[in-house]
N, C-alpha and C. Protein backbone atom coordinates (compact mmCIF):
# COMPACT_ATOMS: atom_id res chain seq x y z
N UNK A 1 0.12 7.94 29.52
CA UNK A 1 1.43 7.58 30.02
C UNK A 1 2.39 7.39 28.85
N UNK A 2 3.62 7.68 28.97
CA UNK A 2 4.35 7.51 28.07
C UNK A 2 5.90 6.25 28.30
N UNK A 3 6.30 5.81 27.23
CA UNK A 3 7.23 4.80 27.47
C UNK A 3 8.70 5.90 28.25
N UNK A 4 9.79 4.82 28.23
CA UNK A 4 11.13 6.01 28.30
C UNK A 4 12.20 6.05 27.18
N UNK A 5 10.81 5.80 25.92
CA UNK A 5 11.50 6.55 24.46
C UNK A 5 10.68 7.84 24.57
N UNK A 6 9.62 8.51 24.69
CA UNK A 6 8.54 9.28 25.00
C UNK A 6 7.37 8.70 23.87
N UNK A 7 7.16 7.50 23.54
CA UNK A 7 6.14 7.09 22.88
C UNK A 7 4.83 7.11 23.99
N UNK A 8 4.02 7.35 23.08
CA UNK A 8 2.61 7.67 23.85
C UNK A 8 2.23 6.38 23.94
N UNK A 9 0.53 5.79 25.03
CA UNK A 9 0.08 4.93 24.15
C UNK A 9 -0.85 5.09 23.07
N UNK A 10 -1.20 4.47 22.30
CA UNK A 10 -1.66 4.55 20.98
C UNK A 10 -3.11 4.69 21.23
N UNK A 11 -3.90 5.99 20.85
CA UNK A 11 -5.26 5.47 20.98
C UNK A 11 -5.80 6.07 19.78
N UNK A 12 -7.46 6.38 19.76
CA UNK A 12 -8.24 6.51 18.51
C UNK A 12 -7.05 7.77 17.87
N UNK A 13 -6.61 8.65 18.34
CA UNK A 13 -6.54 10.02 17.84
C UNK A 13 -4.87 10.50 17.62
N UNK A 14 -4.31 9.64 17.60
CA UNK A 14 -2.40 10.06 18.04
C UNK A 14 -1.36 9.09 17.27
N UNK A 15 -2.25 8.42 16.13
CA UNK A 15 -1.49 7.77 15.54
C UNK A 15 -0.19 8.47 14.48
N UNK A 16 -1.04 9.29 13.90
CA UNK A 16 0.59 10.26 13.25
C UNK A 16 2.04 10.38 14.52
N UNK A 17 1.56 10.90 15.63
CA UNK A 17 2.92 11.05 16.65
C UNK A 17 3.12 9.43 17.60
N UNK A 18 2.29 8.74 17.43
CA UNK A 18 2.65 7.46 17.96
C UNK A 18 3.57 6.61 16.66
N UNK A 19 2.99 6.69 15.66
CA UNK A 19 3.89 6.09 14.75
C UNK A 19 5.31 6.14 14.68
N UNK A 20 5.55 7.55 14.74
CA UNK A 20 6.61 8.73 14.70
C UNK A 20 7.54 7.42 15.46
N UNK A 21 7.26 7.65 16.86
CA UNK A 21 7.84 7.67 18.10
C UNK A 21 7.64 6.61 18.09
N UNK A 22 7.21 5.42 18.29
CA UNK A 22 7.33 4.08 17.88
C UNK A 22 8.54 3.91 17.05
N UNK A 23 8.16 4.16 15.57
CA UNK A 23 9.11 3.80 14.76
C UNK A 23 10.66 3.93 15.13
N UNK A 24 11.04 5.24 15.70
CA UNK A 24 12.23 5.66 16.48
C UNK A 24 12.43 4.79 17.74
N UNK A 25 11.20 4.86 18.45
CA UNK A 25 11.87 3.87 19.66
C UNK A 25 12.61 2.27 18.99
N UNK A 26 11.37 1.57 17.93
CA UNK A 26 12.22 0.69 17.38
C UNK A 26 13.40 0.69 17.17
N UNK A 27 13.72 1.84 16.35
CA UNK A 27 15.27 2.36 15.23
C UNK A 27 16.21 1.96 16.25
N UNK A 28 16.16 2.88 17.63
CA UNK A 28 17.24 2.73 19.06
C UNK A 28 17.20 1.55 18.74
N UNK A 29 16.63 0.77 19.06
CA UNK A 29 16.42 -0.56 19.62
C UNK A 29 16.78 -2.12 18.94
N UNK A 30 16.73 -1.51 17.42
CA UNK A 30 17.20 -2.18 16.46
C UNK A 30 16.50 -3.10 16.48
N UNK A 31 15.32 -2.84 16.27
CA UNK A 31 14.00 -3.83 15.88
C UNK A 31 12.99 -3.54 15.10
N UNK A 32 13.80 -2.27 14.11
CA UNK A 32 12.93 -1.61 13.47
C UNK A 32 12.77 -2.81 11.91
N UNK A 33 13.57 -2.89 11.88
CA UNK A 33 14.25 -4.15 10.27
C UNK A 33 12.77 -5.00 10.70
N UNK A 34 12.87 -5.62 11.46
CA UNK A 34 12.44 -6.60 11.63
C UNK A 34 10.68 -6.92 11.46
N UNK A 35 10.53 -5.65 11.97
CA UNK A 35 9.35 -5.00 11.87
C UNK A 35 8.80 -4.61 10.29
N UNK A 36 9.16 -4.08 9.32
CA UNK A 36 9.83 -3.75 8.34
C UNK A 36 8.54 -4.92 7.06
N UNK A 37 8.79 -6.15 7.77
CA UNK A 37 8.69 -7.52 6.66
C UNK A 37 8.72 -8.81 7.28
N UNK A 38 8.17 -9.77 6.97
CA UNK A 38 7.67 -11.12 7.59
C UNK A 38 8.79 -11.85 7.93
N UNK A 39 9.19 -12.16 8.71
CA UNK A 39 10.55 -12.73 8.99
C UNK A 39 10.80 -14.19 8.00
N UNK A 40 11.48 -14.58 7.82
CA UNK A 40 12.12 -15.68 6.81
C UNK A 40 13.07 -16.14 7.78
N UNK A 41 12.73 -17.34 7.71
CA UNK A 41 13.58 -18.35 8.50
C UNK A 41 14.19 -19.44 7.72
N UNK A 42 15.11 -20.87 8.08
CA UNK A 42 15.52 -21.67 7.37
C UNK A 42 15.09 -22.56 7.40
N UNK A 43 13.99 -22.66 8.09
CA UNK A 43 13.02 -23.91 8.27
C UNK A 43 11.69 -23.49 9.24
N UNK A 44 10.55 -24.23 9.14
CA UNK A 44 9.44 -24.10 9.77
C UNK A 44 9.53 -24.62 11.13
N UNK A 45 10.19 -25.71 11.40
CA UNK A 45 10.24 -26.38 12.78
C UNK A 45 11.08 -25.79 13.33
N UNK A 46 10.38 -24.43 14.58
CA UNK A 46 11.02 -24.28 15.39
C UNK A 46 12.43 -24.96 16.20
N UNK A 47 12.02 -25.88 16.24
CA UNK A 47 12.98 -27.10 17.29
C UNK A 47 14.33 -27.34 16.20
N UNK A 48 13.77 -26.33 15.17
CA UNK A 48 15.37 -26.75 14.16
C UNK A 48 15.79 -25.87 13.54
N UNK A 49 16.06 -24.80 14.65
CA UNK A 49 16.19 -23.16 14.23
C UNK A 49 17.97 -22.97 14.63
N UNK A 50 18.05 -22.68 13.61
CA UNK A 50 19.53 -22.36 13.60
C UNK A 50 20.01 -21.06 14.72
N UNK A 51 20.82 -20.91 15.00
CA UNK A 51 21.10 -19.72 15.85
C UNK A 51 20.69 -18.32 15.27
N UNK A 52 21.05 -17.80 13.82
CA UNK A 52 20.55 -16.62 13.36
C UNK A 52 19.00 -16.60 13.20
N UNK A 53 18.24 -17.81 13.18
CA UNK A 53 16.89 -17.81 13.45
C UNK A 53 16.16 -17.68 14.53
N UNK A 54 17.27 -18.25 15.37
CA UNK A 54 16.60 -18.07 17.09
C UNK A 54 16.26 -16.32 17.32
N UNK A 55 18.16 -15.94 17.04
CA UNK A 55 18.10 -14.49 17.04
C UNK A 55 16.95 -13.56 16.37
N UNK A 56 16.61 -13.43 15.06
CA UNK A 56 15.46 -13.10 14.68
C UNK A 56 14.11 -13.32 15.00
N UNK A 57 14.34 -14.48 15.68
CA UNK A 57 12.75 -15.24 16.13
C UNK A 57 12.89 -13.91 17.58
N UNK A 58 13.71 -13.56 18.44
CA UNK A 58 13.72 -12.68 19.59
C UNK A 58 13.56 -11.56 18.87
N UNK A 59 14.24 -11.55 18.05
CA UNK A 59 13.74 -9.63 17.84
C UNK A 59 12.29 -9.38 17.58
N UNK A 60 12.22 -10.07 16.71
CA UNK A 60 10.51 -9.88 16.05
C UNK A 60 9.66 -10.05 17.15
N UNK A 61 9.59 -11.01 17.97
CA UNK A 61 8.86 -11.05 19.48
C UNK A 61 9.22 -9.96 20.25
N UNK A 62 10.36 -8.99 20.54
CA UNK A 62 10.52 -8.25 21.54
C UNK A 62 9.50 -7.10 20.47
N UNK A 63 10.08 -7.07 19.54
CA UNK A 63 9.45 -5.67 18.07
C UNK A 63 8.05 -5.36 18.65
N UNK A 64 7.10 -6.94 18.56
CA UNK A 64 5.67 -7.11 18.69
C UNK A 64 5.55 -6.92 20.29
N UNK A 65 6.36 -7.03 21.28
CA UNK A 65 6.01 -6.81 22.47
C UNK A 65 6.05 -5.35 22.55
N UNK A 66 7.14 -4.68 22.12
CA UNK A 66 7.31 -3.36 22.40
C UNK A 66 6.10 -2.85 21.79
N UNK A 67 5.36 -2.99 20.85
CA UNK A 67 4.45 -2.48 20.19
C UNK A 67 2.97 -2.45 21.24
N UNK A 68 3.15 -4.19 20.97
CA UNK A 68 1.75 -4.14 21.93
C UNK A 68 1.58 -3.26 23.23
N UNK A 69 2.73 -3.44 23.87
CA UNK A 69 2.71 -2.75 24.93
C UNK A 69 2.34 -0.95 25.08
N UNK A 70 2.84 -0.41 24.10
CA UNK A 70 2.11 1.29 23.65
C UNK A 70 0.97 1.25 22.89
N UNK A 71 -0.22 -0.25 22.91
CA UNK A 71 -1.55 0.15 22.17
C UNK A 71 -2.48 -0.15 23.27
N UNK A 72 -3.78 1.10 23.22
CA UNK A 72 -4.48 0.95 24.03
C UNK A 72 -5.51 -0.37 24.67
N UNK A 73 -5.68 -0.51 25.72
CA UNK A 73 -7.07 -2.11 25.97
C UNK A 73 -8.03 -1.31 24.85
N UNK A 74 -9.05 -0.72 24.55
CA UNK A 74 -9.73 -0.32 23.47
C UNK A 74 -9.11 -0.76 22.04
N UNK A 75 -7.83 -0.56 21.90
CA UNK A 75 -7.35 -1.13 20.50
C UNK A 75 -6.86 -2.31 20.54
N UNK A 76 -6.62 -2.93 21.59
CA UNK A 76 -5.58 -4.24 21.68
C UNK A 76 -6.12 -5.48 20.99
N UNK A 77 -7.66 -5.27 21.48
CA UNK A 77 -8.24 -6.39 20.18
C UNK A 77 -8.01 -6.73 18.77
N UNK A 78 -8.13 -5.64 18.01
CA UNK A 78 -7.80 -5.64 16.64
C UNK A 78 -6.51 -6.08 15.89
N UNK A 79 -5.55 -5.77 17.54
CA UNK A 79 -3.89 -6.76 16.95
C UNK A 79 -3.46 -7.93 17.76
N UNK A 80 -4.32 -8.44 19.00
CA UNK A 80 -4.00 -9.45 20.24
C UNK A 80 -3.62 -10.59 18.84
N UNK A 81 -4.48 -10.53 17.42
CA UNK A 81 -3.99 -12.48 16.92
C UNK A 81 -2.90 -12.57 15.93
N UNK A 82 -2.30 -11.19 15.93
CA UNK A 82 -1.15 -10.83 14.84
C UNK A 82 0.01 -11.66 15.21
N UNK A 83 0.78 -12.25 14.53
CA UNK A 83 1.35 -13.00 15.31
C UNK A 83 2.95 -12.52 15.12
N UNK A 84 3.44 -11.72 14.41
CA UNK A 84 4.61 -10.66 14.20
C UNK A 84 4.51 -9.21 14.48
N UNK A 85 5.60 -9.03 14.62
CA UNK A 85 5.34 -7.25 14.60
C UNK A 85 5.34 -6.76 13.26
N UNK A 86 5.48 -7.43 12.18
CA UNK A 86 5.29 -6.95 10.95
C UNK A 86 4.22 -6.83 10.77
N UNK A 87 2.90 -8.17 11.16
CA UNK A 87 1.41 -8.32 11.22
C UNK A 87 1.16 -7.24 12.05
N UNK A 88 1.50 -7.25 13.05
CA UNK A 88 1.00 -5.28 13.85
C UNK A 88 0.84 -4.56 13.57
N UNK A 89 1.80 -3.61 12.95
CA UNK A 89 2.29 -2.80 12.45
C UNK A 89 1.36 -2.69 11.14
N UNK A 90 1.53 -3.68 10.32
CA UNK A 90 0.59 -3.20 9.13
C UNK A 90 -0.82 -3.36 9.46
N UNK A 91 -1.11 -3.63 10.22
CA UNK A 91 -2.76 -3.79 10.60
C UNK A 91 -3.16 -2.27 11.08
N UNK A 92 -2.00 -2.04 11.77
CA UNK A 92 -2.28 -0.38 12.46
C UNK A 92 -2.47 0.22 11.66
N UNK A 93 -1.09 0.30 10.90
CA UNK A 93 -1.47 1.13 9.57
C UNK A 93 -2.44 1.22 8.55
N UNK A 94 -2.90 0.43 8.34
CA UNK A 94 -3.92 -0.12 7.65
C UNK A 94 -5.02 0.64 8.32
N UNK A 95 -5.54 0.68 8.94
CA UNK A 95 -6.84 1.00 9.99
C UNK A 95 -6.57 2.62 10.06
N UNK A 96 -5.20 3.04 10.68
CA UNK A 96 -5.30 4.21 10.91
C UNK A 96 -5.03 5.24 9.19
N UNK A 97 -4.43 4.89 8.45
CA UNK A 97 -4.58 5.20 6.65
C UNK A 97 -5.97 5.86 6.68
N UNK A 98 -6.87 4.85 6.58
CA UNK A 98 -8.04 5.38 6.33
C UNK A 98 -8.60 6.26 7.48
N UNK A 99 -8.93 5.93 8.59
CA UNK A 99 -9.14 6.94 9.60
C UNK A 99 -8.65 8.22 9.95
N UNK A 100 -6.96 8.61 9.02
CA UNK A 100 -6.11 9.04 8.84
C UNK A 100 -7.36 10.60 7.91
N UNK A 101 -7.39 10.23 6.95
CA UNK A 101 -8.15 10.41 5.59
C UNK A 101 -9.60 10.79 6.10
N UNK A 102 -10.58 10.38 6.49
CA UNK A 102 -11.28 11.15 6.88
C UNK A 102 -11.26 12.10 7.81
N UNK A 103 -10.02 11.89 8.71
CA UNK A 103 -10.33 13.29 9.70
C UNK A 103 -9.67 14.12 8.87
N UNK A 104 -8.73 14.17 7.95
CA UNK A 104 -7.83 15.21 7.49
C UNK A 104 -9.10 15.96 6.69
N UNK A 105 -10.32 15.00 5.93
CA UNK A 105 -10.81 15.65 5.50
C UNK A 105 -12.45 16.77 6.49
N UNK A 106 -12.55 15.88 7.41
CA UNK A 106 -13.37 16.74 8.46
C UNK A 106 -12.56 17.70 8.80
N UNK A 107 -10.97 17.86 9.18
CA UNK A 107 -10.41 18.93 10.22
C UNK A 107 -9.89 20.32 8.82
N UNK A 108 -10.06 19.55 7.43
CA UNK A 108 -10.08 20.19 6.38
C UNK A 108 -11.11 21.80 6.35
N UNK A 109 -12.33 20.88 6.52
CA UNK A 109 -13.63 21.24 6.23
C UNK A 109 -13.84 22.52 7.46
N UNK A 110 -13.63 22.17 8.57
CA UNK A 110 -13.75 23.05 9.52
C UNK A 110 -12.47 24.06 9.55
N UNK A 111 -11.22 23.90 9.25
CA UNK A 111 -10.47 24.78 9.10
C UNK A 111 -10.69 25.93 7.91
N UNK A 112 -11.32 25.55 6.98
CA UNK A 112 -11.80 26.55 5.65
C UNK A 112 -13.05 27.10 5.60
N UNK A 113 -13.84 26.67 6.82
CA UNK A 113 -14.98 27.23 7.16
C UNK A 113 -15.04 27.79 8.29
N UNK A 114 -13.69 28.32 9.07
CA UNK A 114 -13.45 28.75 10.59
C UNK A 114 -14.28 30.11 10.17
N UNK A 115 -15.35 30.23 11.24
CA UNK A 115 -15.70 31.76 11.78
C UNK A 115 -16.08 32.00 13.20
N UNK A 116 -15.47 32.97 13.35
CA UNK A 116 -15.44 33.40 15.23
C UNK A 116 -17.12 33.59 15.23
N UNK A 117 -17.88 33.42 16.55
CA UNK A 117 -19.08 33.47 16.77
C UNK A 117 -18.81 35.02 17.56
N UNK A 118 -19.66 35.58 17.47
CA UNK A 118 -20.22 36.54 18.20
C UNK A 118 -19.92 37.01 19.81
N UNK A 119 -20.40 35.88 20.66
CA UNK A 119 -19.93 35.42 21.51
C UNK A 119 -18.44 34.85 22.33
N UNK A 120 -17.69 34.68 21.01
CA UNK A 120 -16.49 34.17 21.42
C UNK A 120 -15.15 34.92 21.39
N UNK A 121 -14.55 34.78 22.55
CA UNK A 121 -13.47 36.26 22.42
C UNK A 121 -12.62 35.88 21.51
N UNK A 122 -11.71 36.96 20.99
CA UNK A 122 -10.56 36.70 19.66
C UNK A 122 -9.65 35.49 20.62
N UNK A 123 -9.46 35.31 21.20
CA UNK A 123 -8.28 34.67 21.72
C UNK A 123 -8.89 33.32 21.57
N UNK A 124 -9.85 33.42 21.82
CA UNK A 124 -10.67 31.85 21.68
C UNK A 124 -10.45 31.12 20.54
N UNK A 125 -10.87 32.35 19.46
CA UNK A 125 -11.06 31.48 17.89
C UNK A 125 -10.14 31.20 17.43
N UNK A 126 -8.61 32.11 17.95
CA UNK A 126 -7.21 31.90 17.37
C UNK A 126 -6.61 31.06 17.98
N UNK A 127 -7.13 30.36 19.05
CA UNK A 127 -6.71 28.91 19.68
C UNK A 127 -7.07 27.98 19.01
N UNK A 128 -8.68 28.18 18.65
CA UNK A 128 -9.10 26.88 17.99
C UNK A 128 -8.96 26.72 16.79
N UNK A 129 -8.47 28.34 15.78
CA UNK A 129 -7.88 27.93 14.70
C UNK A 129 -6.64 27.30 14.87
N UNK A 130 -6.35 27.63 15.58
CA UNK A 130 -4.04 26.89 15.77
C UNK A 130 -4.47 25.47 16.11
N UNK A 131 -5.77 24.90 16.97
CA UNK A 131 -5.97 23.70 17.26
C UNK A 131 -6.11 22.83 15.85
N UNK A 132 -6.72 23.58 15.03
CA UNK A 132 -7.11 22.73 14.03
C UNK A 132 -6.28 22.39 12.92
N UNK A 133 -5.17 23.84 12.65
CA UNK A 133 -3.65 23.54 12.22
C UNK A 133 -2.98 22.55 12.85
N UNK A 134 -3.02 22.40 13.87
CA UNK A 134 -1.85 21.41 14.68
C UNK A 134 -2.31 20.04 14.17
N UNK A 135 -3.85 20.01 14.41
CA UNK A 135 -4.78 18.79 13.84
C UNK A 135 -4.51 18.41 12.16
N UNK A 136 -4.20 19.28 11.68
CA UNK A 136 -3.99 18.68 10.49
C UNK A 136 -2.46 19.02 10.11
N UNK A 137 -1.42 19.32 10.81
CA UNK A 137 0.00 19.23 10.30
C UNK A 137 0.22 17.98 10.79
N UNK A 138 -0.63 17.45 12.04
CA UNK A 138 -0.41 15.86 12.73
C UNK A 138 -0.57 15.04 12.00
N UNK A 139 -1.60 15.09 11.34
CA UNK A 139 -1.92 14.21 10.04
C UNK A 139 -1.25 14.40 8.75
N UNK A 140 -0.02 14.88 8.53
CA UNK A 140 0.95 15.01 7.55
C UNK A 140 0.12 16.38 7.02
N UNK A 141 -0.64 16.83 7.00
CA UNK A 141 -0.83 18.15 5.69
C UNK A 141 -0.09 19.22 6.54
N UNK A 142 0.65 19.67 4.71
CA UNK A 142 1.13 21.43 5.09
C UNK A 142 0.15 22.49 4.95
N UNK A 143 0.48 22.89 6.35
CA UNK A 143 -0.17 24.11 6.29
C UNK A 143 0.43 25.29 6.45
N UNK A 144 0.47 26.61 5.32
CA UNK A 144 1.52 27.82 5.84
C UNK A 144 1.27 28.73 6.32
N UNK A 145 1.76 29.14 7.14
CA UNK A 145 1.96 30.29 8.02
C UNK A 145 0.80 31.55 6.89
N UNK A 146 0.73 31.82 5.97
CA UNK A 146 -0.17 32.53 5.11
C UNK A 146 -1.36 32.17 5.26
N UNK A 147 -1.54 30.47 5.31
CA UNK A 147 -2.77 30.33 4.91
C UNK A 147 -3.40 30.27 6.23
N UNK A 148 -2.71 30.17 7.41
CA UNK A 148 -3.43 29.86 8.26
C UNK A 148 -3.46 31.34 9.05
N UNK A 149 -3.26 32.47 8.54
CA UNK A 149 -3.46 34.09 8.87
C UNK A 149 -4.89 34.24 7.82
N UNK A 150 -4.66 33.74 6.69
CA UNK A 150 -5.76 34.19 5.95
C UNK A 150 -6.85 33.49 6.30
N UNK A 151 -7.05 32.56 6.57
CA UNK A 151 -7.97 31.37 7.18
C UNK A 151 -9.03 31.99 8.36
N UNK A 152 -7.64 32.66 9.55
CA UNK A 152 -8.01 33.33 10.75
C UNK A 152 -8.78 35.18 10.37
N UNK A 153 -8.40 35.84 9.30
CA UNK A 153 -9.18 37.16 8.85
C UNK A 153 -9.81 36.82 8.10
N UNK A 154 -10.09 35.84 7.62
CA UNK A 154 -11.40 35.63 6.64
C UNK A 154 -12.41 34.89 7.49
N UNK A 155 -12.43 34.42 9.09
CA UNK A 155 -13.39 33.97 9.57
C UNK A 155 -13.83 35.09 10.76
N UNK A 156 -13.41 36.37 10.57
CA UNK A 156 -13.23 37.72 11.25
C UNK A 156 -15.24 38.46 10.67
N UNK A 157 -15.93 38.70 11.76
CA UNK A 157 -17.08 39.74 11.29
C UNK A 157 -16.30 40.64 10.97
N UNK A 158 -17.38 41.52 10.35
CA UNK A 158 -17.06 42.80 9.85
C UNK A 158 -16.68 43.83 10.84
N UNK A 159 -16.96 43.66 12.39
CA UNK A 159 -16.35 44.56 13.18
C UNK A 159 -14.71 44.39 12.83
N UNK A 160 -14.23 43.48 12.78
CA UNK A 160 -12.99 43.65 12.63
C UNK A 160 -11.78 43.80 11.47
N UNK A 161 -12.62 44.40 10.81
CA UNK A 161 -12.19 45.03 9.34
C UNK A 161 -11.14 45.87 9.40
N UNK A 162 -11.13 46.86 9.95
CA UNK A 162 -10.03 47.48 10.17
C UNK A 162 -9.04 47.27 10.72
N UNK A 163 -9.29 46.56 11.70
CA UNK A 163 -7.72 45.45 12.20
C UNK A 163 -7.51 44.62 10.97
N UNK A 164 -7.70 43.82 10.02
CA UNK A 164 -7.43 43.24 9.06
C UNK A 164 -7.08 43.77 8.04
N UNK A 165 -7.46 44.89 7.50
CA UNK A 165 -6.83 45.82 6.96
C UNK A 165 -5.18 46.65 7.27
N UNK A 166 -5.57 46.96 8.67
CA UNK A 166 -3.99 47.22 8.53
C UNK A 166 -3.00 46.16 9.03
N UNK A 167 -3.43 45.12 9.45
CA UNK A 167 -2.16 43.23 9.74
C UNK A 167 -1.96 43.43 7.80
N UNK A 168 -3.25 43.61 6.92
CA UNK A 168 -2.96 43.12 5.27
C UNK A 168 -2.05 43.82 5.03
N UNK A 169 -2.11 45.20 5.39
CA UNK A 169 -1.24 46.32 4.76
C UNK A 169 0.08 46.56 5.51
N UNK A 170 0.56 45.40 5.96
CA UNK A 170 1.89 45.80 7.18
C UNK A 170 2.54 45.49 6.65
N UNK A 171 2.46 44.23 5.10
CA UNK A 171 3.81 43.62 5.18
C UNK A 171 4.62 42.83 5.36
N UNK A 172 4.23 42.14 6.54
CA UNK A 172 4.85 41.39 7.40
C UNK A 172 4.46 40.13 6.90
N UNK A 173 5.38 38.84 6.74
CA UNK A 173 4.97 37.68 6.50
C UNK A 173 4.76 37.15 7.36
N UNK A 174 3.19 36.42 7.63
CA UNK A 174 3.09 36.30 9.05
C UNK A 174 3.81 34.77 9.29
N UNK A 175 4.24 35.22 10.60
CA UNK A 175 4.96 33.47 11.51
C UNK A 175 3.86 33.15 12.28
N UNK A 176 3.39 31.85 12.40
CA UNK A 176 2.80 31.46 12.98
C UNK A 176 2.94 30.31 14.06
N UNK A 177 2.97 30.67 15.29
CA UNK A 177 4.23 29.71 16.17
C UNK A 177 3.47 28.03 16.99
């Protein structure tokens, strides 16, 4: 389900485009600041919060509501005792950084080792190569339109040599959409 910024909710696998879209829904919302860094107030006792403290004391609570509210029951544990949206936010990040980092390097590994099986029609393998591009442009890496043609004829049997031969010899810089 999605909010009506189009933020997703947040689960194991969508943190690059949840971040995204989070962060923006904040920006609208003008609760992104706030989010940002630990709020600073002019005193500790609530009960003696000046008006620009009250105000900040709401944003940072709506920040952390809006947040909580796009993370999955499976993840909600890991941020239910955060007690800012600044504490949120960097906890996410934190967690997803590294989780970040190993898939880039698993979706690495299988993208430079793509080969079509025997069994599997061309249309198949050039889906699941574009799947695995998409998988790792999500996770911030560039990938170019070259490498991900050369990627796709270098995981080509030898039946299809001669189609690769003349896509090499065309010219054409390939676009890859």
């Amino acid at each position: 389900m999605v909010d009506n910024f189009g933020v997703p909710e947040l689960d194991s696998h969508n943190w690059t485009t949840w971040s995204v879209r989070m962060q923006s829904s904040l920006v609208i919302s003008d609760l992104w600041d706030v989010t940002q860094s630990e709020p600073v107030y002019s005193t500790d006792d609530t009960t003696q919060f000046t008006d620009q403290d009250k105000l900040k004391f709401s944003s940072v609570s709506k920040a952390k509501a809006k947040i909580l509210l796009r993370v999955s029951n499976k993840l909600l544990p890991h941020v239910i005792d955060c007690g800012t949206s600044h504490q949120v936010w960097a906890k996410l990040q934190h967690h997803y950084k590294q989780k970040s980092i190993q898939q880039t390097i698993y979706h690495q590994k299988q993208f430079h080792n793509l080969r079509k099986l025997d069994v599997e029609d061309i249309e198949s393998y050039v889906n699941w190569a574009m799947e695995l591009v998409n998988m790792l442009r999500e996770t911030g890496n560039a990938v170019t339109d070259s490498a991900v043609a050369i990627a796709i004829f270098s995981g080509l049997p030898p039946s299809y040599n001669i189609v690769c031969t003349v896509l090499e010899n065309n010219c054409i810089e390939p676009i890859v959409a």
